[in-house]
Protein backbone atom coordinates (compact mmCIF):
# COMPACT_ATOMS: atom_id res chain seq x y z
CA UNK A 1 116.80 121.44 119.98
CA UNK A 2 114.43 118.98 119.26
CA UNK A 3 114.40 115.66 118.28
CA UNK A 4 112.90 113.88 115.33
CA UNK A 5 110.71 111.75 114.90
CA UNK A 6 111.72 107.73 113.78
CA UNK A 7 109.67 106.01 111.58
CA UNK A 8 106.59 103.65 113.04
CA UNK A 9 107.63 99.90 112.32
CA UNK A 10 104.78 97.67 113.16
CA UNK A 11 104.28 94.15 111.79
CA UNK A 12 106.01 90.65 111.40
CA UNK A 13 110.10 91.08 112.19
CA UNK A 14 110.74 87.59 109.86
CA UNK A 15 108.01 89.97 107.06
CA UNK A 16 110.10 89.71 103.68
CA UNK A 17 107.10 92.14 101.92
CA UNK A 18 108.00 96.07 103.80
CA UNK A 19 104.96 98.50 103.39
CA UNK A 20 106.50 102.23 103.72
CA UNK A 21 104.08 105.10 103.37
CA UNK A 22 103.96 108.01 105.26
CA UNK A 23 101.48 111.06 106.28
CA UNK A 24 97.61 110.50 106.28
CA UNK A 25 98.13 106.53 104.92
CA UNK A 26 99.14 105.24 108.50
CA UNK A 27 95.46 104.32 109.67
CA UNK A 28 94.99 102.20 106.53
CA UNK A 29 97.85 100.78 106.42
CA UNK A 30 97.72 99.96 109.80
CA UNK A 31 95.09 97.73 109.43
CA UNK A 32 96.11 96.07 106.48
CA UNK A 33 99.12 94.97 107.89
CA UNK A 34 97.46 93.92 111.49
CA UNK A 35 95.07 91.93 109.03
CA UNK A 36 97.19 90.36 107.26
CA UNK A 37 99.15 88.99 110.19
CA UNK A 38 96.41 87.94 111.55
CA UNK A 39 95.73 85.90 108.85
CA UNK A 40 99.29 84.28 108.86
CA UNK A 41 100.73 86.63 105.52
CA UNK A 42 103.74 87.97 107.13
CA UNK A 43 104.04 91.91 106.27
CA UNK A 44 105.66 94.84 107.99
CA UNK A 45 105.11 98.40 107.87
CA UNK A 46 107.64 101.75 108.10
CA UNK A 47 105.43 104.49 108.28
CA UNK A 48 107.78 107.78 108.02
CA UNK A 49 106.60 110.27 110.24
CA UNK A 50 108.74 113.01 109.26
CA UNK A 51 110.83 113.29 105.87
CA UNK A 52 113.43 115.99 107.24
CA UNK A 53 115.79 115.81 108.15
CA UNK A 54 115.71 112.02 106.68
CA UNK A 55 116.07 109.27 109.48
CA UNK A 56 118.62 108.05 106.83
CA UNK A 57 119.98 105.13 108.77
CA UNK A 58 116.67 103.83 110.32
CA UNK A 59 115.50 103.91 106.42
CA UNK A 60 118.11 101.54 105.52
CA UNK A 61 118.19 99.02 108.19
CA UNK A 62 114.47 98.21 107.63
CA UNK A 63 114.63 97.61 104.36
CA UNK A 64 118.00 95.62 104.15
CA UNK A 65 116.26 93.14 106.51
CA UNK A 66 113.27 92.76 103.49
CA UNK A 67 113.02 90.51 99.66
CA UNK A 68 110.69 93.45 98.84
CA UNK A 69 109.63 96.66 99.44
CA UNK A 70 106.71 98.75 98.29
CA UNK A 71 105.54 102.22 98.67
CA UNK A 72 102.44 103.06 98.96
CA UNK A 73 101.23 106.53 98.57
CA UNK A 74 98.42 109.29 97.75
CA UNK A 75 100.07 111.12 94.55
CA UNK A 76 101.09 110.59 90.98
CA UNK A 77 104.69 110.71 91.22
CA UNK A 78 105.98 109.08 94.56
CA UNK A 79 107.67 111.30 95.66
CA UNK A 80 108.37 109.42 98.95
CA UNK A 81 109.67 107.02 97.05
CA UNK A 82 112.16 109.81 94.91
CA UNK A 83 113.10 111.21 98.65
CA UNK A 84 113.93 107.55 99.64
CA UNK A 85 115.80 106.77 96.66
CA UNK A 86 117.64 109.89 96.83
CA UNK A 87 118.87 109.74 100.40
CA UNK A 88 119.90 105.98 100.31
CA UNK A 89 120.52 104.80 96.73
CA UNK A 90 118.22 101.98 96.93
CA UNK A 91 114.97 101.75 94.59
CA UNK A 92 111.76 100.16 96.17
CA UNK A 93 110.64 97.13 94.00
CA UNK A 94 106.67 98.46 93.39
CA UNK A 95 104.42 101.37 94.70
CA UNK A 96 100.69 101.39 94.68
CA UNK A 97 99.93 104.90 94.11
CA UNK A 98 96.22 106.71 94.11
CA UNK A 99 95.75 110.10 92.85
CA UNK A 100 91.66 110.71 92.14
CA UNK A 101 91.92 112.67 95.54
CA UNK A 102 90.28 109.82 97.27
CA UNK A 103 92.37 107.92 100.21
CA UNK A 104 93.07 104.49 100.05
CA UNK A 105 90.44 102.51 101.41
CA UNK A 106 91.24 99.06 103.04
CA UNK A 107 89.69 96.49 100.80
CA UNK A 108 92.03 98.00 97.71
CA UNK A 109 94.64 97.94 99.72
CA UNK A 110 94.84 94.90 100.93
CA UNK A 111 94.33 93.31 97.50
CA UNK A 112 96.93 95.57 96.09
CA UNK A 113 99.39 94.17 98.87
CA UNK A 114 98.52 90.73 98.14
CA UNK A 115 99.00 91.36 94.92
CA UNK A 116 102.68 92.37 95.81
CA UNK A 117 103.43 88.99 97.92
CA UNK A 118 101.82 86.52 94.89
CA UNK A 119 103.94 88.44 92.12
């Protein structure tokens, strides 16, 4: 049987902005978040590495510890943030979505997360 995989948390612990994306975004938003605790903006990352079966409790714990949450993701709909939503009950307070079939690149990005920390 094997095991699967917990989600990547990187970033500030004391963060009260939580990045969650998952699948191709983790380089990107790996280096926005390294950036922008560099520059002394506290922000922290879950990057889900699998979706099923749903690290349910890992989920939960990260974001109870957070003033806001936002998920960031390459399609229309977000459906990570549906899946989320439907396995703990709890709504994230934005997404930044893109869906021209480009990925994010890291200047957008990291304006679209300040964005989230000012407003």
């Amino acid at each position: 049987m094997s095991r699967i995989s917990a989600p990547i948390f990187e970033g500030a612990e004391e963060a009260s902005l939580l990045i969650v994306g998952w699948g191709s975004t983790y380089g990107v938003l790996h280096e926005v978040t390294a950036s922008l605790n560099m520059e002394g903006i506290p922000v922290r990352l879950m990057h889900m590495q699998e979706l099923w079966p749903f690290p349910g409790r890992a989920v939960i714990e990260e974001i109870l510890k957070v003033k806001k949450w936002v998920v960031i993701e390459n399609n229309y709909t977000s459906q990570l943030s549906s899946i989320i939503k439907e396995k703990t009950c709890m709504q994230p307070t934005g997404t930044i979505l893109k869906y021209d079939g480009r990925p994010f690149y890291y200047d957008e990005l990291r304006d679209e997360v300040r964005k989230e920390i000012e407003g």
